[in-house]
N, C-alpha and C. Protein backbone atom coordinates (compact mmCIF):
# COMPACT_ATOMS: atom_id res chain seq x y z
N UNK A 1 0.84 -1.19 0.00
CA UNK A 1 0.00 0.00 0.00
C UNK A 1 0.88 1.24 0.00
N UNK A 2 0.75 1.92 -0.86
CA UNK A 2 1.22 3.28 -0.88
C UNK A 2 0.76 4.64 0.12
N UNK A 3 1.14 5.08 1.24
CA UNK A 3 0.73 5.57 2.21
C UNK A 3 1.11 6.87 2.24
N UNK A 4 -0.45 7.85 1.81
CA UNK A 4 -0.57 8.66 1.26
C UNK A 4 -0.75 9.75 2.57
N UNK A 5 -1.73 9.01 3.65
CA UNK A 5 -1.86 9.43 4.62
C UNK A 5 -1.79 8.30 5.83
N UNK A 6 -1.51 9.55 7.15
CA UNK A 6 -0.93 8.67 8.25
C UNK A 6 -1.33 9.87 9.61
N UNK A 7 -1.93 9.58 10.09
CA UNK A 7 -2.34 10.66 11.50
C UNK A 7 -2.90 10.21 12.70
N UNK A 8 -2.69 10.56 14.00
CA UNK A 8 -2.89 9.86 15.10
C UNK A 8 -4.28 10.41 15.18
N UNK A 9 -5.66 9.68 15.58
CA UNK A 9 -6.47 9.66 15.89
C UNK A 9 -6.73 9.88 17.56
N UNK A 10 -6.44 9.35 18.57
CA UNK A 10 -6.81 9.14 19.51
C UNK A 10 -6.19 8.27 20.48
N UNK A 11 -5.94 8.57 21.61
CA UNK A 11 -5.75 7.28 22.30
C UNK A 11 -6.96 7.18 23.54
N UNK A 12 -6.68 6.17 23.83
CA UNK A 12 -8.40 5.37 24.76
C UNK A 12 -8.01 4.44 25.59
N UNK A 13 -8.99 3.99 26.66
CA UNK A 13 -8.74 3.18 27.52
C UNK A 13 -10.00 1.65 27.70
N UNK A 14 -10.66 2.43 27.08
CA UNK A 14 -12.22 1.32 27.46
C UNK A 14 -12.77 1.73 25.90
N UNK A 15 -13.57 0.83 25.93
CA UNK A 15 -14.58 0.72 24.16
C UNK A 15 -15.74 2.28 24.08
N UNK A 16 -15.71 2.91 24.88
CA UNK A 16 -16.34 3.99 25.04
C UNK A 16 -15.53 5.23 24.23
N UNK A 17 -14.66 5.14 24.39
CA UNK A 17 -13.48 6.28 24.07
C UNK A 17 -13.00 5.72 22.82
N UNK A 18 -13.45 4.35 21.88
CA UNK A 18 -13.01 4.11 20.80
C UNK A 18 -13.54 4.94 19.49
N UNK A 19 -12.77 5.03 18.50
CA UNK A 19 -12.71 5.34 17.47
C UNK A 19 -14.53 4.64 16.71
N UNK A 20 -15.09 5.22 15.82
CA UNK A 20 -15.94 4.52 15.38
C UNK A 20 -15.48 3.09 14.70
N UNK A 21 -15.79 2.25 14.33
CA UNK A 21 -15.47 0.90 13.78
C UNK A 21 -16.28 0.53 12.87
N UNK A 22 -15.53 1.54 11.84
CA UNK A 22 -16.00 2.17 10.34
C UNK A 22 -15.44 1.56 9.05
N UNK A 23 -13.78 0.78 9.74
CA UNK A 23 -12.84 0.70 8.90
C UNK A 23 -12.03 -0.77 9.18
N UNK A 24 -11.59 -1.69 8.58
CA UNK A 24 -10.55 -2.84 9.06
C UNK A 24 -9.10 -2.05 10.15
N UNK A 25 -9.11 -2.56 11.21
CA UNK A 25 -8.30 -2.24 11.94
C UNK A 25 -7.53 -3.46 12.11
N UNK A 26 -6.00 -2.94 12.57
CA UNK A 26 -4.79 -4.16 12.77
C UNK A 26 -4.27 -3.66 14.10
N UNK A 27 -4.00 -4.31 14.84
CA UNK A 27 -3.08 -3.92 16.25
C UNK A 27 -1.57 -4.38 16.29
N UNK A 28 -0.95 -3.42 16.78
CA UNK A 28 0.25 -4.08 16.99
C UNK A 28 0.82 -4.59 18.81
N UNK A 29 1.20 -5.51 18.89
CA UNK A 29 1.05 -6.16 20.06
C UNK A 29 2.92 -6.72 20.28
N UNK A 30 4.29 -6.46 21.16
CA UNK A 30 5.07 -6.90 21.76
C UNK A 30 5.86 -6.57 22.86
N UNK A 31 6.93 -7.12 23.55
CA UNK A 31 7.15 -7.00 24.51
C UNK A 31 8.34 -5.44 24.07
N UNK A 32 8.04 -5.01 25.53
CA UNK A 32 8.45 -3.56 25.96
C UNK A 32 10.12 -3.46 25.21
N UNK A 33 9.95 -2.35 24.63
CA UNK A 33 11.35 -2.40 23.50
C UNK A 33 11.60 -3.13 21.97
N UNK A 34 10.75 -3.78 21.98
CA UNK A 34 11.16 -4.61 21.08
C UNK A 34 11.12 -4.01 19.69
N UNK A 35 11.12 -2.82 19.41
CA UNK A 35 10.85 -1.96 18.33
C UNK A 35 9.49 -1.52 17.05
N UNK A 36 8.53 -1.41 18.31
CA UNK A 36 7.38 -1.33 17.75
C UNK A 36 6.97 -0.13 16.92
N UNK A 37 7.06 0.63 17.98
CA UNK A 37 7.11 2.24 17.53
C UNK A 37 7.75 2.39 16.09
N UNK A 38 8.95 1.97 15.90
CA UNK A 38 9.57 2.43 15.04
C UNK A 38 9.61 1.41 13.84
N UNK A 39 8.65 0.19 14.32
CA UNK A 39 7.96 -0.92 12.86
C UNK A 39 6.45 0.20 12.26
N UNK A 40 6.21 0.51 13.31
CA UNK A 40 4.95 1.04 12.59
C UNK A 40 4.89 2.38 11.39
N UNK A 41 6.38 3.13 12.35
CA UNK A 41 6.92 4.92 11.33
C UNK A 41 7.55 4.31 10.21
N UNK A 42 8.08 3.06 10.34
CA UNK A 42 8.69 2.98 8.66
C UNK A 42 7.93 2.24 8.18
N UNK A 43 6.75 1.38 8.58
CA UNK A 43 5.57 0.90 8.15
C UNK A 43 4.64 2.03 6.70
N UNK A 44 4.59 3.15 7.89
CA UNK A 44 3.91 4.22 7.01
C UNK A 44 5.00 5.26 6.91
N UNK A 45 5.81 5.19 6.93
CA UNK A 45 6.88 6.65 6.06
C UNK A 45 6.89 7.27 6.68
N UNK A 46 6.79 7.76 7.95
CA UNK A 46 6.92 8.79 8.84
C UNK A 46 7.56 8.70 10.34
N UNK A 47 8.59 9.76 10.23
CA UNK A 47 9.15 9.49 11.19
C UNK A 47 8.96 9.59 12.56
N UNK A 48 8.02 10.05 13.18
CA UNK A 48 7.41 10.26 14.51
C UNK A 48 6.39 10.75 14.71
N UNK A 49 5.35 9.69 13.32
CA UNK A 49 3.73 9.33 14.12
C UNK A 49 3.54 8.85 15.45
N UNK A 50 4.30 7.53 15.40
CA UNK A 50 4.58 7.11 16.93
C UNK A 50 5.98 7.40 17.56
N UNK A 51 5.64 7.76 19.34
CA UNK A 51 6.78 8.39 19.25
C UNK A 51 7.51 6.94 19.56
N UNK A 52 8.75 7.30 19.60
CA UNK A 52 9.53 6.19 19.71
C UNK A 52 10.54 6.48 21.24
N UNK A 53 10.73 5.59 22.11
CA UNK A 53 10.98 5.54 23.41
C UNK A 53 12.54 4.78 23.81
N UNK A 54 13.23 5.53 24.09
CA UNK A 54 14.25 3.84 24.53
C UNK A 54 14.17 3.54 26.13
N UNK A 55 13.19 4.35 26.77
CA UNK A 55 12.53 3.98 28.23
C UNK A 55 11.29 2.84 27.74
N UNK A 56 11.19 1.25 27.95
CA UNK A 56 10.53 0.73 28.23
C UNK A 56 8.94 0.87 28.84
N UNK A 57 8.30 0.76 28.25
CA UNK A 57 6.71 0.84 28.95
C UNK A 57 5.96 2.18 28.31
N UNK A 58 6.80 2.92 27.61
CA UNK A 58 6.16 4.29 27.63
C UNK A 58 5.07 4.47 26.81
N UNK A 59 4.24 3.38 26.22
CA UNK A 59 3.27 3.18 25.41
C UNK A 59 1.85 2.35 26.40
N UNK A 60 1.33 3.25 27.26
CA UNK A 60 0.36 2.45 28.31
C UNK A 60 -1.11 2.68 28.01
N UNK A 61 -1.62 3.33 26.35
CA UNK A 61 -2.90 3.16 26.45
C UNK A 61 -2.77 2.97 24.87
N UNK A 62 -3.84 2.56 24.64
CA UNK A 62 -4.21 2.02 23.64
C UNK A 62 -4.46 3.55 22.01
N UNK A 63 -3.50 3.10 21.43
CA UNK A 63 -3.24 4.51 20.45
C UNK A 63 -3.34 4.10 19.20
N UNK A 64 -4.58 4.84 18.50
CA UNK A 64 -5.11 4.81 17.19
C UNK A 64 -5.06 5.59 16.27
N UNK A 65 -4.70 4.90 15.31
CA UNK A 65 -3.53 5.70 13.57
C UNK A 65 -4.55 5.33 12.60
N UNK A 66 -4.79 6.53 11.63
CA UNK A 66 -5.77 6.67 10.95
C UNK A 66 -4.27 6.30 9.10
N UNK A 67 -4.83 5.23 8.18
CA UNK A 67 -3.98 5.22 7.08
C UNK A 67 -4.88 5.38 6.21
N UNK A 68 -4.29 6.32 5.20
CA UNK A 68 -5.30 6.78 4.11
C UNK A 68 -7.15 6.91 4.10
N UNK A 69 -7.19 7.00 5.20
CA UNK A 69 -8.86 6.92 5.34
C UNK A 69 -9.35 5.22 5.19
N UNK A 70 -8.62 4.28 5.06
CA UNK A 70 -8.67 3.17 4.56
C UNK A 70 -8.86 2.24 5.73
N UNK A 71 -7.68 2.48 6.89
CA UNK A 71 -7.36 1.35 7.80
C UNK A 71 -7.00 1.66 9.03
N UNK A 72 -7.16 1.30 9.91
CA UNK A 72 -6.81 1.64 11.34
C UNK A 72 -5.79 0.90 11.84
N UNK A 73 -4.93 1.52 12.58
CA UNK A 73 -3.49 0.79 13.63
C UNK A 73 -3.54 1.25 14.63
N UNK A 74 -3.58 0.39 15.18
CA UNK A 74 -3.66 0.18 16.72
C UNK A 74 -2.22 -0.13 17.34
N UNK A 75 -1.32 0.81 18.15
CA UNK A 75 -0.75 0.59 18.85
C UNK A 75 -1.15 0.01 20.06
N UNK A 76 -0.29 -1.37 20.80
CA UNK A 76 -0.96 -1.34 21.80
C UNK A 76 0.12 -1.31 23.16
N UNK A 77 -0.09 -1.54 24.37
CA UNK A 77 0.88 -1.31 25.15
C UNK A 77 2.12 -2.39 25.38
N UNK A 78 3.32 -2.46 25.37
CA UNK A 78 4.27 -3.78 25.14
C UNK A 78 3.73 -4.26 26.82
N UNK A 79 4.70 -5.35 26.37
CA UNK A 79 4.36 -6.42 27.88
C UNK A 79 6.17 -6.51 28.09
N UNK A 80 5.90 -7.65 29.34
CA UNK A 80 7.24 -8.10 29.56
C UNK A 80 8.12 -7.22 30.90
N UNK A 81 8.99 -6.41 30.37
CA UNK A 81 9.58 -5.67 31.56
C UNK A 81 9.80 -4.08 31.28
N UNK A 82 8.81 -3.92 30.80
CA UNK A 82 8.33 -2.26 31.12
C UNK A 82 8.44 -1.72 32.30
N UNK A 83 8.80 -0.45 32.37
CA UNK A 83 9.56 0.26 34.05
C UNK A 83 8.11 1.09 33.95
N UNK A 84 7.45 0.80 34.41
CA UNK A 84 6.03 0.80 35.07
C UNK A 84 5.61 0.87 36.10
N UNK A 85 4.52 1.71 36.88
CA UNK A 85 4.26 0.57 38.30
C UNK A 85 3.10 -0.68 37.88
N UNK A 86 3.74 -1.48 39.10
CA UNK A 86 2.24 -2.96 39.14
C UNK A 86 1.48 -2.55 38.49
N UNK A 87 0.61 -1.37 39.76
CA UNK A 87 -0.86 -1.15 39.27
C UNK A 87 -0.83 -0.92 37.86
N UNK A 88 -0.33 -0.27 36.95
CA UNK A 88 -0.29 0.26 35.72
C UNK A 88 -0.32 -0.87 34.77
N UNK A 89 0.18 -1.81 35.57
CA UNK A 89 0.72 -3.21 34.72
C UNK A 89 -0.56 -4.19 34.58
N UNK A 90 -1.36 -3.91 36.02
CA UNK A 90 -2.44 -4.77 36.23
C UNK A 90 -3.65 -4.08 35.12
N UNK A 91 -3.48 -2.91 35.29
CA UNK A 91 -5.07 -2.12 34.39
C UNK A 91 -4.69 -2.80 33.04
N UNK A 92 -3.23 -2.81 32.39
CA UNK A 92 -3.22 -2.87 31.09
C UNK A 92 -3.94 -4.52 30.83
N UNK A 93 -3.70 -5.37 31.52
CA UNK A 93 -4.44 -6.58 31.04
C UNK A 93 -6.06 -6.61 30.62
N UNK A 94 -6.78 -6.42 31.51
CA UNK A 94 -7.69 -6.13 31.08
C UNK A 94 -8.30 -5.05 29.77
N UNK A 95 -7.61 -3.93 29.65
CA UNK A 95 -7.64 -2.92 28.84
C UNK A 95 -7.53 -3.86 27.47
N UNK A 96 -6.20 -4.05 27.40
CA UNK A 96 -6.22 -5.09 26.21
C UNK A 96 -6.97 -6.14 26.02
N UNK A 97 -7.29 -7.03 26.88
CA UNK A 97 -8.09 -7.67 26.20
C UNK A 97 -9.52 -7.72 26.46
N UNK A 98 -10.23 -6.72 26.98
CA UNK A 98 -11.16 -6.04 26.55
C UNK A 98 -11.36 -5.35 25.23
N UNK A 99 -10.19 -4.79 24.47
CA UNK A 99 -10.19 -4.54 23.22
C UNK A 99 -10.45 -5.40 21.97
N UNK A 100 -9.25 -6.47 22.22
CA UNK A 100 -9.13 -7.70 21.68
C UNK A 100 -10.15 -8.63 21.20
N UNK A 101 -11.17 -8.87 22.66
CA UNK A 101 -12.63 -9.29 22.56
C UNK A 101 -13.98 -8.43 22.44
N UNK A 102 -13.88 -7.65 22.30
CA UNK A 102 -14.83 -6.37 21.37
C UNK A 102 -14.80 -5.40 20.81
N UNK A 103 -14.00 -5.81 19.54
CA UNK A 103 -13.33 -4.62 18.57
C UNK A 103 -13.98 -5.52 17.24
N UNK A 104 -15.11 -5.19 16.88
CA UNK A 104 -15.69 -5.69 16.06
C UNK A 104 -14.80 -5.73 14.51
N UNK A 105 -14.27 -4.49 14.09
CA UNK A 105 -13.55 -4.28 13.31
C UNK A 105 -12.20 -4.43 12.92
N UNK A 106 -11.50 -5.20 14.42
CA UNK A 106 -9.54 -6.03 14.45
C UNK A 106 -10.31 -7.13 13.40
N UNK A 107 -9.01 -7.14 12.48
CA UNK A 107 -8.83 -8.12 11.92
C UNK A 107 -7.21 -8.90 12.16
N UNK A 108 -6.73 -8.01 12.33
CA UNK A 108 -5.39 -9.03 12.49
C UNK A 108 -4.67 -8.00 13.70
N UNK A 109 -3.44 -9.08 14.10
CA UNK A 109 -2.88 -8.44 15.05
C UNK A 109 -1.15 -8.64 14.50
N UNK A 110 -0.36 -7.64 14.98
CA UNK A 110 0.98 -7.78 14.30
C UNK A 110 1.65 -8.28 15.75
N UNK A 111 1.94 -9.54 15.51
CA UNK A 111 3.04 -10.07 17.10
C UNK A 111 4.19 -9.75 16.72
N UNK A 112 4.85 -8.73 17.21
CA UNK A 112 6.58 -8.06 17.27
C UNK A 112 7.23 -9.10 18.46
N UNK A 113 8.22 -9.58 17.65
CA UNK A 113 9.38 -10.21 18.11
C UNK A 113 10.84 -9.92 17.83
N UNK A 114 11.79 -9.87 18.78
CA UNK A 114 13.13 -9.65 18.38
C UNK A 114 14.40 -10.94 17.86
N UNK A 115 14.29 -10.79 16.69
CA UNK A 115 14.43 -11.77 16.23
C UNK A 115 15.90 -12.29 16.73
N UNK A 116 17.10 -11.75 17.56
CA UNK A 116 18.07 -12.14 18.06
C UNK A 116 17.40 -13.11 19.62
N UNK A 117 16.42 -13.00 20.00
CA UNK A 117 16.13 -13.14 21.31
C UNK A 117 14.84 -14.90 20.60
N UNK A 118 14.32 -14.34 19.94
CA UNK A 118 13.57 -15.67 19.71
C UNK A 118 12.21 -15.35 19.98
N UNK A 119 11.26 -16.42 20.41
CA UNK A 119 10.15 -16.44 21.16
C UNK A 119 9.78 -16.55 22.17
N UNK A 120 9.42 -15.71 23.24
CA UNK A 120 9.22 -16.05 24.46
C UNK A 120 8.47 -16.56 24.80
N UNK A 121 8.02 -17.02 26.36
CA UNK A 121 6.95 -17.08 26.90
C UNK A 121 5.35 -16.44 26.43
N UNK A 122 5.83 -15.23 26.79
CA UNK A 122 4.53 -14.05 26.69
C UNK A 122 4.23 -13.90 25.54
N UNK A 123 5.07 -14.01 24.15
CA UNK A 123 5.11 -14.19 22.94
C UNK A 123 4.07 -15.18 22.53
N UNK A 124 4.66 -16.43 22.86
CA UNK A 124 3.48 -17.17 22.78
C UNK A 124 2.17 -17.48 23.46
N UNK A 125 2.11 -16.55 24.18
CA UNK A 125 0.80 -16.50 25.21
C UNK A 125 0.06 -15.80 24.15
N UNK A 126 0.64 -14.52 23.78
CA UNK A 126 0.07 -13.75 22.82
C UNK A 126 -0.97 -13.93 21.52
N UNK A 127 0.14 -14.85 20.96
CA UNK A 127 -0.01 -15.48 19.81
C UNK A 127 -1.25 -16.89 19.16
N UNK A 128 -1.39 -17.21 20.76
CA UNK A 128 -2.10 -18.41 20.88
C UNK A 128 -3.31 -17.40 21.14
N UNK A 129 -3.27 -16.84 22.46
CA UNK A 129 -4.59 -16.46 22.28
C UNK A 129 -5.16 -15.69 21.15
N UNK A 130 -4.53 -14.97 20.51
CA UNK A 130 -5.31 -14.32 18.79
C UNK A 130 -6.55 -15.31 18.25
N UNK A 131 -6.47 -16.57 18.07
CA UNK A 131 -7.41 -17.11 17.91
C UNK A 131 -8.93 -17.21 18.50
N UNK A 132 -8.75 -17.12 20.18
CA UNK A 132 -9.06 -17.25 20.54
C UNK A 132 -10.52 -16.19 20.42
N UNK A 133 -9.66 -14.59 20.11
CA UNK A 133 -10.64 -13.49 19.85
C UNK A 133 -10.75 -13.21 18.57
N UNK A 134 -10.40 -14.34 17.84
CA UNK A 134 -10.98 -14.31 16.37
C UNK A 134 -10.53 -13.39 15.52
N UNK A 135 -8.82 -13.13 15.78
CA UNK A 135 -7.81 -12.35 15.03
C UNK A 135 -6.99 -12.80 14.60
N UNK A 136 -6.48 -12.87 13.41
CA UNK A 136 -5.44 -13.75 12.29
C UNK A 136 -3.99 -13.00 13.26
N UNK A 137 -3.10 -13.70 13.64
CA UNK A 137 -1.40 -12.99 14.23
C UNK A 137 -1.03 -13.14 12.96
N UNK A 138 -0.27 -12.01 13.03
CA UNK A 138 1.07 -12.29 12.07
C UNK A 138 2.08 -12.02 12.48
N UNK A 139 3.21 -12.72 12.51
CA UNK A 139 3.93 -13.54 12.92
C UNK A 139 5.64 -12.36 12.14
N UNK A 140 5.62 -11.03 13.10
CA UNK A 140 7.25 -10.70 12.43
C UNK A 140 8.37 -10.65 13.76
N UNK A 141 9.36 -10.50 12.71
CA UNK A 141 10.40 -10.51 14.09
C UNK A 141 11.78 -9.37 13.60
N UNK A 142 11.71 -7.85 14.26
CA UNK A 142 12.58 -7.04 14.42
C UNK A 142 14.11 -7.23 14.36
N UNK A 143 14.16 -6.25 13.89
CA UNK A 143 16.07 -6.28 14.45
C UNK A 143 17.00 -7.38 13.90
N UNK A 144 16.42 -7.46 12.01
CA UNK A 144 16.84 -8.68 12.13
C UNK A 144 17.90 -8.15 11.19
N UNK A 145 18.50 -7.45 10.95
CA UNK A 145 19.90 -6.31 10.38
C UNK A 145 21.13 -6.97 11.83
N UNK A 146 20.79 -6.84 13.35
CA UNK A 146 21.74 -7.82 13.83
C UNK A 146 22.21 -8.89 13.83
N UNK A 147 22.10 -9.33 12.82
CA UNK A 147 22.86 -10.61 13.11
C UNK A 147 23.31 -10.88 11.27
N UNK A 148 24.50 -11.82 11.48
CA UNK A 148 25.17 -11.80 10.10
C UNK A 148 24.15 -12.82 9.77
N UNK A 149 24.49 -12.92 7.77
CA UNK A 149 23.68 -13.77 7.12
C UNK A 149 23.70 -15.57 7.43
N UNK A 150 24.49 -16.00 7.71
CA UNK A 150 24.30 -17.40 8.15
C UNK A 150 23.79 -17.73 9.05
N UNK A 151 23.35 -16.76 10.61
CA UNK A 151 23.61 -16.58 11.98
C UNK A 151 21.63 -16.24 11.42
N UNK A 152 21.24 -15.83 10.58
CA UNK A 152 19.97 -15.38 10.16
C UNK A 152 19.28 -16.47 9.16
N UNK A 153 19.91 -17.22 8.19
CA UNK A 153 19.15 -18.73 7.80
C UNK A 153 19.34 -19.26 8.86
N UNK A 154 20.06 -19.67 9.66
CA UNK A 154 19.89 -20.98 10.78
C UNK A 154 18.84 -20.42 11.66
N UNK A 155 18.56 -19.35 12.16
CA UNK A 155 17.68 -19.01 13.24
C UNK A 155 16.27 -18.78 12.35
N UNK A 156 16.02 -18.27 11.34
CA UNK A 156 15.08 -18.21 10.79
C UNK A 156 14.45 -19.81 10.46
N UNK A 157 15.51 -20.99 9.66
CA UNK A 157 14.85 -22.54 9.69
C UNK A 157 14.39 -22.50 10.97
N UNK A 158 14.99 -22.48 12.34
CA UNK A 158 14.38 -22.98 13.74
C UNK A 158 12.87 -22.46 13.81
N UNK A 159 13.20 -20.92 13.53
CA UNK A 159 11.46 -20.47 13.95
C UNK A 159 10.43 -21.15 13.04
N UNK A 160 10.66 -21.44 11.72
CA UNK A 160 10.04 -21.89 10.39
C UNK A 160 9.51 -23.14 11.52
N UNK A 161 10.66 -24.02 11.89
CA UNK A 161 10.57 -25.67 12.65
C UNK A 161 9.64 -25.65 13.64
N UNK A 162 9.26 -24.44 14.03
CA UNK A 162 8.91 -24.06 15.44
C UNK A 162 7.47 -23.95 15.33
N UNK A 163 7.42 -22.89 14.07
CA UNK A 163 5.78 -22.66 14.05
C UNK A 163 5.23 -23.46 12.61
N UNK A 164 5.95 -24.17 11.95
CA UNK A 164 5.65 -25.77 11.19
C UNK A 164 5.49 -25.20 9.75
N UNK A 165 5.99 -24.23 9.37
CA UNK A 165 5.91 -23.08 8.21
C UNK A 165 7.24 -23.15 7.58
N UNK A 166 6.86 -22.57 6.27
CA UNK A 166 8.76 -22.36 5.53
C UNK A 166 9.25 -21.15 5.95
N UNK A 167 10.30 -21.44 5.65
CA UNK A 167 11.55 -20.59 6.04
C UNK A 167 10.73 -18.37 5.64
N UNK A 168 10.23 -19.18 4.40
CA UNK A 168 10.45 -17.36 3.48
C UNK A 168 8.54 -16.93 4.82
N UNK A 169 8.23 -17.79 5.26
CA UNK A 169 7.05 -17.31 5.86
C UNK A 169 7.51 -16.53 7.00
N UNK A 170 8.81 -16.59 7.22
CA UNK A 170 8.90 -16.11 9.03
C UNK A 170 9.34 -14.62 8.80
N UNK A 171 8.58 -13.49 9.02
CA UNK A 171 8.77 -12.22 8.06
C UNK A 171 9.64 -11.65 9.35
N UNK A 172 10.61 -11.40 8.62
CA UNK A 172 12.22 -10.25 9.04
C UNK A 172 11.93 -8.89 8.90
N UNK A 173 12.14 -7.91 9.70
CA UNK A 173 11.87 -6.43 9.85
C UNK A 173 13.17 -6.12 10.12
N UNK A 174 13.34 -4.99 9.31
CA UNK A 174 14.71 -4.06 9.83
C UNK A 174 13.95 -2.86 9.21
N UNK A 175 13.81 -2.01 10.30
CA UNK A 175 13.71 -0.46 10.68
C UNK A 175 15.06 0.27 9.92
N UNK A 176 16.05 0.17 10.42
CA UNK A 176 16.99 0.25 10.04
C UNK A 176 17.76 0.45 9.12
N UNK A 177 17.48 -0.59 8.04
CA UNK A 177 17.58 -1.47 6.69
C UNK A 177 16.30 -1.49 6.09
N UNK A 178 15.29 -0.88 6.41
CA UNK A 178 14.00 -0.62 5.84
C UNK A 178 13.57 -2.20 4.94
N UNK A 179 13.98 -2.83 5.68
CA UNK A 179 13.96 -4.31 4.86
C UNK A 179 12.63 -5.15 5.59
N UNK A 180 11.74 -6.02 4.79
CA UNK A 180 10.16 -6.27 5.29
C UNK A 180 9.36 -5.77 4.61
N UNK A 181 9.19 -4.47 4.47
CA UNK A 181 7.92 -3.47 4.40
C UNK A 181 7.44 -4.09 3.34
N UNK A 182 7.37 -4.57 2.15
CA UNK A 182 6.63 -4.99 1.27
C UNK A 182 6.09 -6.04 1.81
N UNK A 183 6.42 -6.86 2.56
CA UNK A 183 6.14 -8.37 2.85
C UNK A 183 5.18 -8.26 3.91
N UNK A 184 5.43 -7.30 4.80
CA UNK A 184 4.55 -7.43 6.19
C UNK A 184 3.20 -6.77 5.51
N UNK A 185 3.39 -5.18 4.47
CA UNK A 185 2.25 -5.19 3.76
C UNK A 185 1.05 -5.84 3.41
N UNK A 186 1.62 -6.87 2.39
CA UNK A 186 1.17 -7.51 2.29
C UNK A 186 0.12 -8.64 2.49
N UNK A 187 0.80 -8.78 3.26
CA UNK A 187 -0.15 -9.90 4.81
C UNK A 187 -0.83 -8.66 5.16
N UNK A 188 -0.75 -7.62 5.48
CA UNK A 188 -2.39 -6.85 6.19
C UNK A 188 -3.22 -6.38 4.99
N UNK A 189 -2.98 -6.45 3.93
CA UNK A 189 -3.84 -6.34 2.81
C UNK A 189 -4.89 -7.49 2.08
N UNK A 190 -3.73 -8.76 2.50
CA UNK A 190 -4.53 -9.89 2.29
C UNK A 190 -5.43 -10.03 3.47
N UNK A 191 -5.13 -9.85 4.39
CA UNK A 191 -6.20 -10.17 5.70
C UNK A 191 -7.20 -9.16 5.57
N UNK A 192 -6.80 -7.71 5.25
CA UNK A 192 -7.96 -6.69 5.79
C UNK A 192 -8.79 -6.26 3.90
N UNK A 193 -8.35 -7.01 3.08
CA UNK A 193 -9.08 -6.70 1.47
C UNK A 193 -8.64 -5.65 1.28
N UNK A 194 -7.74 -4.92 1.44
CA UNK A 194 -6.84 -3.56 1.25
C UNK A 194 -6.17 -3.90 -0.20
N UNK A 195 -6.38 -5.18 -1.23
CA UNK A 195 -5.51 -4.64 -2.31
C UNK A 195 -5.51 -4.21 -2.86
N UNK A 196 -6.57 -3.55 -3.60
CA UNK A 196 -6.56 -2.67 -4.69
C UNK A 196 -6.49 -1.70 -4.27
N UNK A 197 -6.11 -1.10 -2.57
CA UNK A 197 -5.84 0.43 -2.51
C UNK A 197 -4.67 0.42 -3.15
């Protein structure tokens, strides 16, 4: 998709304060750091729609991006070890998946992973439950400009082994290296009927 437009809508805490659900919306969903913020600005061409943080946690409510009048992105808050308090930590569970399970209009969710680190725990907590609220995951993994090219087929076959898929399915993001963006495209166009934008 060629991304003509890109503007923050809103951020919210409960389905009251949501955006109308007018349009296919995608969320993005990983653990604290893992380079979300800055999958989503080179996602759409801009450099600080979302802001981008190297303090952990600093994304704690639920923040909605308007693309071409077409599609909605949903930032959502990372997990894991965000410098947070508890309480802050406890509201976000529910918040999210209160969203998750009545957002008539999510169609898919983007699971951010760092692809030097692998899959975690919470990763796959994540990932499993998507089904559960009747949202397609898709499945990328950041930061993948660290690591040399051999050190990147061997870890990429494992994840392929892991989630029972080929190799070219396990989609690589570099921010960085602006490397992905066609591919992760893709997959939210096929999920949300976005191709002929």
């Amino acid at each position: 998709m060629k991304v003509k437009k890109a503007e923050f809508i809103k951020s919210a805490t409960k389905a009251s304060q949501f955006p109308p659900a007018d349009r296919p919306e995608v969320a993005f969903a990983g653990r604290s750091n893992v380079g979300k913020s800055s999958l989503i600005n080179t996602l759409v061409n801009r450099k600080d729609l979302v802001k981008v943080s190297g303090r952990p946690g600093r994304t704690q409510l639920l923040n909605f991006f308007n693309v071409n009048d077409v599609l909605n992105f949903v930032d959502l808050p990372g997990y894991g070890f965000a410098k947070v308090p508890l309480e802050v930590k406890r509201q976000w569970q529910p918040m999210i998946e209160g969203y998750l399970a009545n957002r008539p209009n999510l169609i898919a969710m983007v699971c951010i992973m760092d692809f030097r680190r692998g899959v975690q725990d919470d990763d796959l907590a994540l990932i499993h439950a998507a089904p559960h609220f009747k949202v397609q995951p898709i499945l990328v993994f950041t930061k993948a400009d660290k690591l040399k090219k051999q050190e990147t087929v061997r870890k990429r076959a494992e994840l392929a082994k892991q989630f029972g898929v080929k190799a070219e399915e396990i989609l690589l993001f570099s921010s960085l290296k602006k490397t992905g963006i066609p591919e992760l495209w893709q997959r939210i166009e096929e999920l949300t009927g976005l191709t002929e934008q």
